[in-house]
N, C-alpha and C. Protein backbone atom coordinates (compact mmCIF):
# COMPACT_ATOMS: atom_id res chain seq x y z
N UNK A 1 -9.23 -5.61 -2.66
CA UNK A 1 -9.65 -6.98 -2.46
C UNK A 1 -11.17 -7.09 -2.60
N UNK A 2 -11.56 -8.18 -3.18
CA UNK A 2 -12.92 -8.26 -3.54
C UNK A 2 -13.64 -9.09 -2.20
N UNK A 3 -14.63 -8.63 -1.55
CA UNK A 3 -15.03 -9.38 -0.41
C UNK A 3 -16.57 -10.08 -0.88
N UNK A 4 -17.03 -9.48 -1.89
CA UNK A 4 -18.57 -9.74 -2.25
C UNK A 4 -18.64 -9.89 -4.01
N UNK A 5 -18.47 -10.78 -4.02
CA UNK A 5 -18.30 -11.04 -5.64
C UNK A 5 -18.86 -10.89 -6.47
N UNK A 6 -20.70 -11.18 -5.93
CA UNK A 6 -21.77 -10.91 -6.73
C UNK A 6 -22.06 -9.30 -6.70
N UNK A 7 -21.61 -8.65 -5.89
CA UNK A 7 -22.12 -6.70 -5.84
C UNK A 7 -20.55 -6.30 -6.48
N UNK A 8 -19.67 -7.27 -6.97
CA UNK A 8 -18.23 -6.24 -7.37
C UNK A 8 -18.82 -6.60 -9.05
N UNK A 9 -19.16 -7.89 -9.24
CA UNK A 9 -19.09 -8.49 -10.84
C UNK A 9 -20.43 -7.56 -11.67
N UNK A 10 -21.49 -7.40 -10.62
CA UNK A 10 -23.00 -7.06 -10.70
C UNK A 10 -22.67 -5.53 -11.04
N UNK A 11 -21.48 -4.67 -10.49
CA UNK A 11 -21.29 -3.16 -10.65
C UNK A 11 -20.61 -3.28 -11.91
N UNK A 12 -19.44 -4.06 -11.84
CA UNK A 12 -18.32 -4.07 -13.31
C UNK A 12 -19.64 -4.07 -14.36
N UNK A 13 -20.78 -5.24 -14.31
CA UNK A 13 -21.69 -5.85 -16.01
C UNK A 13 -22.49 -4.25 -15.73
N UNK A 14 -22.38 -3.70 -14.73
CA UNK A 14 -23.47 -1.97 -15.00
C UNK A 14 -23.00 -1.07 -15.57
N UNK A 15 -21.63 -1.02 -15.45
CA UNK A 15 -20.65 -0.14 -15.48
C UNK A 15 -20.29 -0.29 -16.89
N UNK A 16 -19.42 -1.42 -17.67
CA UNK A 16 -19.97 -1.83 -18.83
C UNK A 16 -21.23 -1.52 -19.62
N UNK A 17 -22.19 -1.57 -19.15
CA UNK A 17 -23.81 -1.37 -19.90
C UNK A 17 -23.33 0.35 -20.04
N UNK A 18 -23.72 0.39 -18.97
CA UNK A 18 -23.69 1.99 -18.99
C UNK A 18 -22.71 2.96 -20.09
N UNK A 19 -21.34 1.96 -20.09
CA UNK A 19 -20.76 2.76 -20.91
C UNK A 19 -21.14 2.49 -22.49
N UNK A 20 -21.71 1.10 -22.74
CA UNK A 20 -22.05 1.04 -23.80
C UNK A 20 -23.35 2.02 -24.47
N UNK A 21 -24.06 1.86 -23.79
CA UNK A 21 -25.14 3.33 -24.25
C UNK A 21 -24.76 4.80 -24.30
N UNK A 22 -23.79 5.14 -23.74
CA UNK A 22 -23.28 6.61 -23.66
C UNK A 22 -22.52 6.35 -24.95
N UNK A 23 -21.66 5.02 -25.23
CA UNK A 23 -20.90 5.40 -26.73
C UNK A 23 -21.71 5.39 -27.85
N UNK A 24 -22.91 4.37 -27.67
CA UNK A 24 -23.58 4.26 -28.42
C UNK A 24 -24.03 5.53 -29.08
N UNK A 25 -24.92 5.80 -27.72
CA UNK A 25 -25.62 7.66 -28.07
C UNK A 25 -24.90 8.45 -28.46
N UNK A 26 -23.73 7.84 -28.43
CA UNK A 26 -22.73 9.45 -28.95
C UNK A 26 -23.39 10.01 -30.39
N UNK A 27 -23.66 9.26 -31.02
CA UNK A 27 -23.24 9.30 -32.43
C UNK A 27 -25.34 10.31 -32.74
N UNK A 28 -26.23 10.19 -31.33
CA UNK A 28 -27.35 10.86 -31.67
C UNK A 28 -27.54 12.33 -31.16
N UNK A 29 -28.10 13.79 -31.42
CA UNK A 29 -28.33 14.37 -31.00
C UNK A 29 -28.63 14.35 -29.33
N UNK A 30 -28.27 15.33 -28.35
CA UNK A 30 -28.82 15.47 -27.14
C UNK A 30 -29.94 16.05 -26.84
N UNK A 31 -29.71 17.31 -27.52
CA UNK A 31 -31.08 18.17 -26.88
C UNK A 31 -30.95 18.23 -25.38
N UNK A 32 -31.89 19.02 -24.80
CA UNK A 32 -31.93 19.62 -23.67
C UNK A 32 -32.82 18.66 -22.82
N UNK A 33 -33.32 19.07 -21.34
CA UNK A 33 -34.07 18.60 -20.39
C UNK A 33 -35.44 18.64 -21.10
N UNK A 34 -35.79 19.91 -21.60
CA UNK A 34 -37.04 20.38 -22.32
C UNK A 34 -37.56 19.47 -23.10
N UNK A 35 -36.31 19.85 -24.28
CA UNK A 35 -36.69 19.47 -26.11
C UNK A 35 -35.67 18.28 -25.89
N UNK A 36 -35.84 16.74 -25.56
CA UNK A 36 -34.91 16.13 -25.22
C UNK A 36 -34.56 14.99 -27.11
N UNK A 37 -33.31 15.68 -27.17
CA UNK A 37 -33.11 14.77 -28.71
C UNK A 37 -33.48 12.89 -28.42
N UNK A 38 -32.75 12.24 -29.25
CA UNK A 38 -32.61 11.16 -29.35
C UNK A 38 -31.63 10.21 -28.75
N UNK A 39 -30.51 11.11 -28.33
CA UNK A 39 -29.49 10.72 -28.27
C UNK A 39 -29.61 11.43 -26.04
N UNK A 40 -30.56 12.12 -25.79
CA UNK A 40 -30.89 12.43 -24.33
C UNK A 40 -31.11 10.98 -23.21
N UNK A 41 -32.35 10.16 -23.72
CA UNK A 41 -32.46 9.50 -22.85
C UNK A 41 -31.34 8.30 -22.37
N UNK A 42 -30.70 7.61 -24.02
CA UNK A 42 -29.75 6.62 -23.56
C UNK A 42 -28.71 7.06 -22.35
N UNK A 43 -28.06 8.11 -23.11
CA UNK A 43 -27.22 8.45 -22.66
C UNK A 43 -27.22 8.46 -21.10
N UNK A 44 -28.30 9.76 -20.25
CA UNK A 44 -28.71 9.75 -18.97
C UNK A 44 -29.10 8.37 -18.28
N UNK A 45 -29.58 7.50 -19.04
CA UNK A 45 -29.43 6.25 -18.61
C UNK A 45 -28.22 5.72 -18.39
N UNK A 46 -27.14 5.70 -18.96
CA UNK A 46 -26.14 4.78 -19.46
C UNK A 46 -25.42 5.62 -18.16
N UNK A 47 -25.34 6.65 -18.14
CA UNK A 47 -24.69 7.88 -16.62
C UNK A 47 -25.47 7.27 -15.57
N UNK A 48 -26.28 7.02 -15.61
CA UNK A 48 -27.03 6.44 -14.44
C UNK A 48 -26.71 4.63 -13.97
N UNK A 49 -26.09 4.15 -14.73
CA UNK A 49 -25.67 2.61 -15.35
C UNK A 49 -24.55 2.90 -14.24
N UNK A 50 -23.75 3.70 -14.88
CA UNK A 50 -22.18 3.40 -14.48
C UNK A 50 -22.20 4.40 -13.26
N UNK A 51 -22.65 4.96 -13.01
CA UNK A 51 -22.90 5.81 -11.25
C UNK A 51 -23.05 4.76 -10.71
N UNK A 52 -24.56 3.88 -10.99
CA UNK A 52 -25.28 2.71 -9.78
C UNK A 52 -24.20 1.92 -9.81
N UNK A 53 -23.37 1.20 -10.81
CA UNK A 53 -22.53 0.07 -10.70
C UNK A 53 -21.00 0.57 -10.36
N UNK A 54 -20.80 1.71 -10.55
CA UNK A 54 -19.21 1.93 -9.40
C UNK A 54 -19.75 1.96 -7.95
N UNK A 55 -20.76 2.38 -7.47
CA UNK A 55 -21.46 2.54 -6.18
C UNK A 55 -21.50 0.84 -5.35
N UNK A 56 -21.95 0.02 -6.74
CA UNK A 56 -22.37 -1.38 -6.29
C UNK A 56 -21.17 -2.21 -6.34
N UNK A 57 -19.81 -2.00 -7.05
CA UNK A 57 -18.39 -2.62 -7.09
C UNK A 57 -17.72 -1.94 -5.92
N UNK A 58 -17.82 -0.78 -5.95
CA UNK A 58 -17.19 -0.16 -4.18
C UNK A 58 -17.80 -0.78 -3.06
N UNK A 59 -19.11 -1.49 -3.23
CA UNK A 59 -19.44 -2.09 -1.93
C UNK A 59 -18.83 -3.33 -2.08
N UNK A 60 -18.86 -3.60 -2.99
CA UNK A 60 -18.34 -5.12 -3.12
C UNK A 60 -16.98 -5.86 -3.08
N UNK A 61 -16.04 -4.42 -2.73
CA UNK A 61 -14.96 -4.30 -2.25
C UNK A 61 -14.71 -4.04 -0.33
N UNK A 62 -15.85 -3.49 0.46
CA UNK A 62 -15.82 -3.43 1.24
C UNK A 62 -16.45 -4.37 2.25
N UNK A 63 -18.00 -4.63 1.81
CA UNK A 63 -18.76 -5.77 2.91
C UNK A 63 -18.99 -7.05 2.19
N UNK A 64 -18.28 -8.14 3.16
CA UNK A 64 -18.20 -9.24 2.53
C UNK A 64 -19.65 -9.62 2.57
N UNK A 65 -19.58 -11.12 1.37
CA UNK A 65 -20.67 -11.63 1.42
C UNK A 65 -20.25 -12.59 0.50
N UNK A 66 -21.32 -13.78 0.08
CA UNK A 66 -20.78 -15.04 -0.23
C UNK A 66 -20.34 -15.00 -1.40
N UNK A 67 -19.79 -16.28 -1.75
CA UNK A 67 -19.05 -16.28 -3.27
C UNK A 67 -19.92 -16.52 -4.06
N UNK A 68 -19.45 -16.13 -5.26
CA UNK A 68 -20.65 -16.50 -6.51
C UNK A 68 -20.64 -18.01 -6.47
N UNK A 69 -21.83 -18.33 -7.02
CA UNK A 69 -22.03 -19.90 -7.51
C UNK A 69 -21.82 -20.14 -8.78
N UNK A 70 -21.82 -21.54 -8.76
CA UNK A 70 -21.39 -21.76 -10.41
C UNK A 70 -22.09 -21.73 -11.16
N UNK A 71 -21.51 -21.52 -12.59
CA UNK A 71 -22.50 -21.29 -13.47
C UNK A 71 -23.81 -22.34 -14.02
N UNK A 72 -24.71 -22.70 -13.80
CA UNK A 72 -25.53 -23.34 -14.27
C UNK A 72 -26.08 -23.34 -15.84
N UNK A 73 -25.37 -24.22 -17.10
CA UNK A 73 -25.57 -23.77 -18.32
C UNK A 73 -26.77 -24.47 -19.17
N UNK A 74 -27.34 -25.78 -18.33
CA UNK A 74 -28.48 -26.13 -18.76
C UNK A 74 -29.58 -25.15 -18.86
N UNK A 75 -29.84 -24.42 -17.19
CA UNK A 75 -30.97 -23.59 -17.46
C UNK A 75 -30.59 -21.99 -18.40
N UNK A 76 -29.07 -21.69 -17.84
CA UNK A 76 -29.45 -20.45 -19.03
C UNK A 76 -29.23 -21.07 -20.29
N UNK A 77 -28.50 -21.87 -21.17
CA UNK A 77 -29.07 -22.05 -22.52
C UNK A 77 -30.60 -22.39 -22.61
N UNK A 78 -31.51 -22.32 -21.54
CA UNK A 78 -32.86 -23.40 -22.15
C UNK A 78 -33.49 -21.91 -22.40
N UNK A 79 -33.17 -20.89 -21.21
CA UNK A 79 -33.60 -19.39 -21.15
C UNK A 79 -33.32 -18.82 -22.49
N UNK A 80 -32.07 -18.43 -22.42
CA UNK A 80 -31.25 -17.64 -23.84
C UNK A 80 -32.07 -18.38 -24.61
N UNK A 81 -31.87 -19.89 -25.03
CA UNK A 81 -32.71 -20.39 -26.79
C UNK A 81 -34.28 -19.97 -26.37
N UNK A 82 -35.04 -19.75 -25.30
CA UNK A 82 -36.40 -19.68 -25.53
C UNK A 82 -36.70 -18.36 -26.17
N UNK A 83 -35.54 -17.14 -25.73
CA UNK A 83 -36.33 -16.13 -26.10
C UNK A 83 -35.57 -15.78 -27.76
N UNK A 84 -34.27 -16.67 -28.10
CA UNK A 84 -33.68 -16.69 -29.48
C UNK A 84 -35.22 -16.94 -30.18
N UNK A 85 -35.68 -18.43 -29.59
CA UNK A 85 -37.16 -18.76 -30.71
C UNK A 85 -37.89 -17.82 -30.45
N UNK A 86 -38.54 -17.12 -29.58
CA UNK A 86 -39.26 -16.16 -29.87
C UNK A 86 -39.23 -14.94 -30.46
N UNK A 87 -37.85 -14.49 -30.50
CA UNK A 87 -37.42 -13.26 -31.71
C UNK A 87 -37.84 -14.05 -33.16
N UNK A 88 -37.50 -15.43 -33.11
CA UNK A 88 -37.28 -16.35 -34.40
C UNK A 88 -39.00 -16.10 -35.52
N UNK A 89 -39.93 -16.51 -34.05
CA UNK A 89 -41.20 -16.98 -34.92
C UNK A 89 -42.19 -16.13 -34.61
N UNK A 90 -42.38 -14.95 -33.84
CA UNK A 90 -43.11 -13.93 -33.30
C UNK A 90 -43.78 -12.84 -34.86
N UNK A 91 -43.09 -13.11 -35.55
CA UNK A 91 -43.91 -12.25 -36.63
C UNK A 91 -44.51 -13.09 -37.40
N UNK A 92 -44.42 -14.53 -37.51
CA UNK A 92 -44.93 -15.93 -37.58
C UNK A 92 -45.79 -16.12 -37.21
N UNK A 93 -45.93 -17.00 -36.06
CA UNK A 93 -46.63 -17.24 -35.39
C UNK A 93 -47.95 -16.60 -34.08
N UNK A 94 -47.43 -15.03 -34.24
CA UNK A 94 -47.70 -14.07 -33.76
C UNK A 94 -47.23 -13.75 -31.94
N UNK A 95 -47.72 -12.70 -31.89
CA UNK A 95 -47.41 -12.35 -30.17
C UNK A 95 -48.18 -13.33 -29.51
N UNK A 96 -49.25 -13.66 -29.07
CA UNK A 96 -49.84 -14.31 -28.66
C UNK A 96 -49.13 -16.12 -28.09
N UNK A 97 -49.22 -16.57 -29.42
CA UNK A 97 -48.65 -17.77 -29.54
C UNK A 97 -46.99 -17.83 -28.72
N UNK A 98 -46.53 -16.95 -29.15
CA UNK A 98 -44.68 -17.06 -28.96
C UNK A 98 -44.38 -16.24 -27.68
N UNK A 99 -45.51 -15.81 -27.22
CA UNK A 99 -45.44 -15.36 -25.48
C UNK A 99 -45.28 -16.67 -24.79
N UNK A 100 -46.48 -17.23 -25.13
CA UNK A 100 -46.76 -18.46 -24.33
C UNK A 100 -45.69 -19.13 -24.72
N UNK A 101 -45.20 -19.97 -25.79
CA UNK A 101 -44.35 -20.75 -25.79
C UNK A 101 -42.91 -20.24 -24.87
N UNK A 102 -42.47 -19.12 -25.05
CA UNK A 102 -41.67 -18.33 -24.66
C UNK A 102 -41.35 -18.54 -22.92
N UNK A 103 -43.15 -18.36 -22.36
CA UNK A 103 -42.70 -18.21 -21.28
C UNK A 103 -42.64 -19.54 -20.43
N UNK A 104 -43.75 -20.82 -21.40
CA UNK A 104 -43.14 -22.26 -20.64
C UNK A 104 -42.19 -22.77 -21.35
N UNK A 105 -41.50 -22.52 -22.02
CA UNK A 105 -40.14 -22.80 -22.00
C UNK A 105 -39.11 -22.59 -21.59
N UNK A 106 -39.17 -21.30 -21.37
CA UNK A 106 -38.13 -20.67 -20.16
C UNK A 106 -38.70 -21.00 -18.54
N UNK A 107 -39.93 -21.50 -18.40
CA UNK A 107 -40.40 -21.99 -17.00
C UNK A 107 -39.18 -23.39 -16.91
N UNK A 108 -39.19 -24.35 -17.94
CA UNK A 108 -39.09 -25.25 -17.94
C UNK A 108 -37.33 -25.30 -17.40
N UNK A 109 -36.96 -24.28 -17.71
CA UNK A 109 -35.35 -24.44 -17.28
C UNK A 109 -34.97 -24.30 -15.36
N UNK A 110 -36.47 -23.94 -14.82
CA UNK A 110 -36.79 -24.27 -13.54
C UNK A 110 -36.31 -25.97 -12.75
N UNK A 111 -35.74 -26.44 -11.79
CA UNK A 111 -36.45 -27.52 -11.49
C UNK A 111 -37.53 -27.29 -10.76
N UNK A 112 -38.63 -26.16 -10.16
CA UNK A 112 -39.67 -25.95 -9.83
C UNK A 112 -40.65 -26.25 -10.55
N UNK A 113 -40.62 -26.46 -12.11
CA UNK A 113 -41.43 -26.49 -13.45
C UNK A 113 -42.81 -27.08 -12.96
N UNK A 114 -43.89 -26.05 -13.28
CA UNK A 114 -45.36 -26.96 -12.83
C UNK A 114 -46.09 -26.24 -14.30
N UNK A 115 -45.74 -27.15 -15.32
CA UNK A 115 -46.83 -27.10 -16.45
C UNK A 115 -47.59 -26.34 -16.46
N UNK A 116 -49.01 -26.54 -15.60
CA UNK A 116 -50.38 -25.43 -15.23
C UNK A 116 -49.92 -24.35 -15.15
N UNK A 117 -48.85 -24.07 -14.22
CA UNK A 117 -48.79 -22.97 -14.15
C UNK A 117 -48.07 -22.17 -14.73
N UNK A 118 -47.05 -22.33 -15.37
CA UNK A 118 -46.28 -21.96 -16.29
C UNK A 118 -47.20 -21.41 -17.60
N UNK A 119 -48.16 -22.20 -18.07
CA UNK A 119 -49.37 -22.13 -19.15
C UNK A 119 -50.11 -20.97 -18.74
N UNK A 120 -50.52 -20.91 -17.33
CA UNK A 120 -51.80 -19.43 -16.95
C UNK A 120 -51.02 -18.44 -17.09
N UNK A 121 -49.18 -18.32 -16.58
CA UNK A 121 -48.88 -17.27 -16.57
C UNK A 121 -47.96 -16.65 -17.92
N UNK A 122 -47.67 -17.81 -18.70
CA UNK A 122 -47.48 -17.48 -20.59
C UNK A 122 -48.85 -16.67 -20.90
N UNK A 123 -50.21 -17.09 -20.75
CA UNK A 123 -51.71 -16.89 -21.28
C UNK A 123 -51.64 -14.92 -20.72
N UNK A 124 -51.19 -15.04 -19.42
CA UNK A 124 -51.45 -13.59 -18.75
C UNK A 124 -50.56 -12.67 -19.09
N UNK A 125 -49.22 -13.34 -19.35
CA UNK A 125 -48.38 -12.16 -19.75
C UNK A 125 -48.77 -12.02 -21.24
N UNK A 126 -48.75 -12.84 -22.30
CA UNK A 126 -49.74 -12.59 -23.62
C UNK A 126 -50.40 -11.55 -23.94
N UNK A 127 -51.66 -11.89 -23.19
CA UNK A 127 -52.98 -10.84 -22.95
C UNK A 127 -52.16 -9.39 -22.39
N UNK A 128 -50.84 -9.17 -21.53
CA UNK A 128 -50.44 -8.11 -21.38
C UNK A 128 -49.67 -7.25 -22.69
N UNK A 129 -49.05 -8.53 -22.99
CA UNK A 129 -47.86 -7.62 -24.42
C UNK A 129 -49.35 -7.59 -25.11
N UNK A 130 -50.11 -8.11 -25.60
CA UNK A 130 -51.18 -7.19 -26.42
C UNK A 130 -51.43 -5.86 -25.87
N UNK A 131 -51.86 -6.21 -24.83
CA UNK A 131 -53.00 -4.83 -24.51
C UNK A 131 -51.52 -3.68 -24.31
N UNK A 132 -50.60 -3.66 -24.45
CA UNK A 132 -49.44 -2.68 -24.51
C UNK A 132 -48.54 -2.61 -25.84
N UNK A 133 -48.11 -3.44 -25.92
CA UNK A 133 -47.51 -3.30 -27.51
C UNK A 133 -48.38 -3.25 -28.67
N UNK A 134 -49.28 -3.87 -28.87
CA UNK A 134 -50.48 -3.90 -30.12
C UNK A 134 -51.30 -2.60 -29.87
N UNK A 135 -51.94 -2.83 -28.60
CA UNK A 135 -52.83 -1.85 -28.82
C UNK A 135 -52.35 -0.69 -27.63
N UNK A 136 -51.69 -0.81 -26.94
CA UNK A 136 -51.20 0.94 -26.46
C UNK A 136 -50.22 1.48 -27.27
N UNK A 137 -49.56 0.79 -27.87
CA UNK A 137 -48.09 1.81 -28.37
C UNK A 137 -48.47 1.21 -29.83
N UNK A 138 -49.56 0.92 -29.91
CA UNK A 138 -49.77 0.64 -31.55
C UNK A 138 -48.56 0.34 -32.34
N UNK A 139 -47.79 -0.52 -31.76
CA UNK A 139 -46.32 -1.88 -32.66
C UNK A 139 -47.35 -2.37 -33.95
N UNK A 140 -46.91 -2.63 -34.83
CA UNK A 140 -47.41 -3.64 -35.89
C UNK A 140 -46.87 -4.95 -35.77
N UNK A 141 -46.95 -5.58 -34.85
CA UNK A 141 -46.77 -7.08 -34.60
C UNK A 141 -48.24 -8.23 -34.62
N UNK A 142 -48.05 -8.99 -35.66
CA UNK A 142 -49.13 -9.86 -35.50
C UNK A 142 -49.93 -10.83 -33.97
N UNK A 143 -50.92 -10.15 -33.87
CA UNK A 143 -51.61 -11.32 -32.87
C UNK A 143 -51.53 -12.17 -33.01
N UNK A 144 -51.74 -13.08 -34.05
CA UNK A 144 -51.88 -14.31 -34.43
C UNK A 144 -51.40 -14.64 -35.43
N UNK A 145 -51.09 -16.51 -35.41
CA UNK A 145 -50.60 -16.67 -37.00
C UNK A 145 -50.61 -16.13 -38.23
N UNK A 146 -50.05 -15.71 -38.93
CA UNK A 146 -49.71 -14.87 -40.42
C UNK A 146 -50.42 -16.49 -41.40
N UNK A 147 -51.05 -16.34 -42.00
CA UNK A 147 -51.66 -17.28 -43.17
C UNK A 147 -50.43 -17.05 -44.43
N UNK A 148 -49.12 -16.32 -44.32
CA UNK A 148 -48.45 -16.36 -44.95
C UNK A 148 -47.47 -17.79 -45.68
């Protein structure tokens, strides 16, 4: 019997993940702890997926707790389409630009939504995916608009 709906459903979507990366990785080398192949990290992840989420569905069989709520599909479609457009126009319009839009648009699926602030913290996370994707892990993703 399910007593906690959100820690039984929350283990099943881990448990799932998890197994999807272990099938996935099947198909890459392992390698060792050492010399770890390609096919090492998913995998130990994906074992680590479905450990945490049978752990988190066994509780959720034992200590109750409230029922899930309903689904709310205004704000996740406004979420899901913000970051669809930003896969969309990011080599476009660049990182910069499609952070920000990205992240007050997905603010906006809030009813908390405060413009200002939604804007400082698109601007800050921005300035972060640069200084990490552009210039720490050196990605070739445009900063800025492509004159293309």
């Amino acid at each position: 019997m399910i007593r906690n709906p959100k820690d039984f459903w929350a283990g099943l979507l881990f448990v799932a993940v998890g197994v999807a990366a272990i099938v996935i990785a099947g198909n890459y080398p392992l390698g060792t702890a050492a010399r770890m192949g390609p096919g090492y990290f998913p995998r130990m992840l994906g074992l680590l997926l479905v450990a945490l989420g049978a752990l988190l569905a066994l509780r959720g069989t034992r200590i109750a707790g409230a029922p899930l709520a309903r689904l709310q599909w205004r704000p996740t479609a406004i979420v899901l389409g913000s970051v669809v457009l930003f896969g969309a126009i990011v080599n476009h319009a660049g990182l910069v630009l499609s952070t920000v839009l990205l992240i007050v648009l997905a603010s906006a699926a809030s009813r908390e939504f405060r413009p200002r602030e939604s804007l400082v913290a698109g601007i800050f996370l921005a300035a972060l995916a640069v200084g990490v994707f552009v210039i720490g892990l050196q990605l070739l993703l445009p900063i800025w608009p492509t004159g293309r």
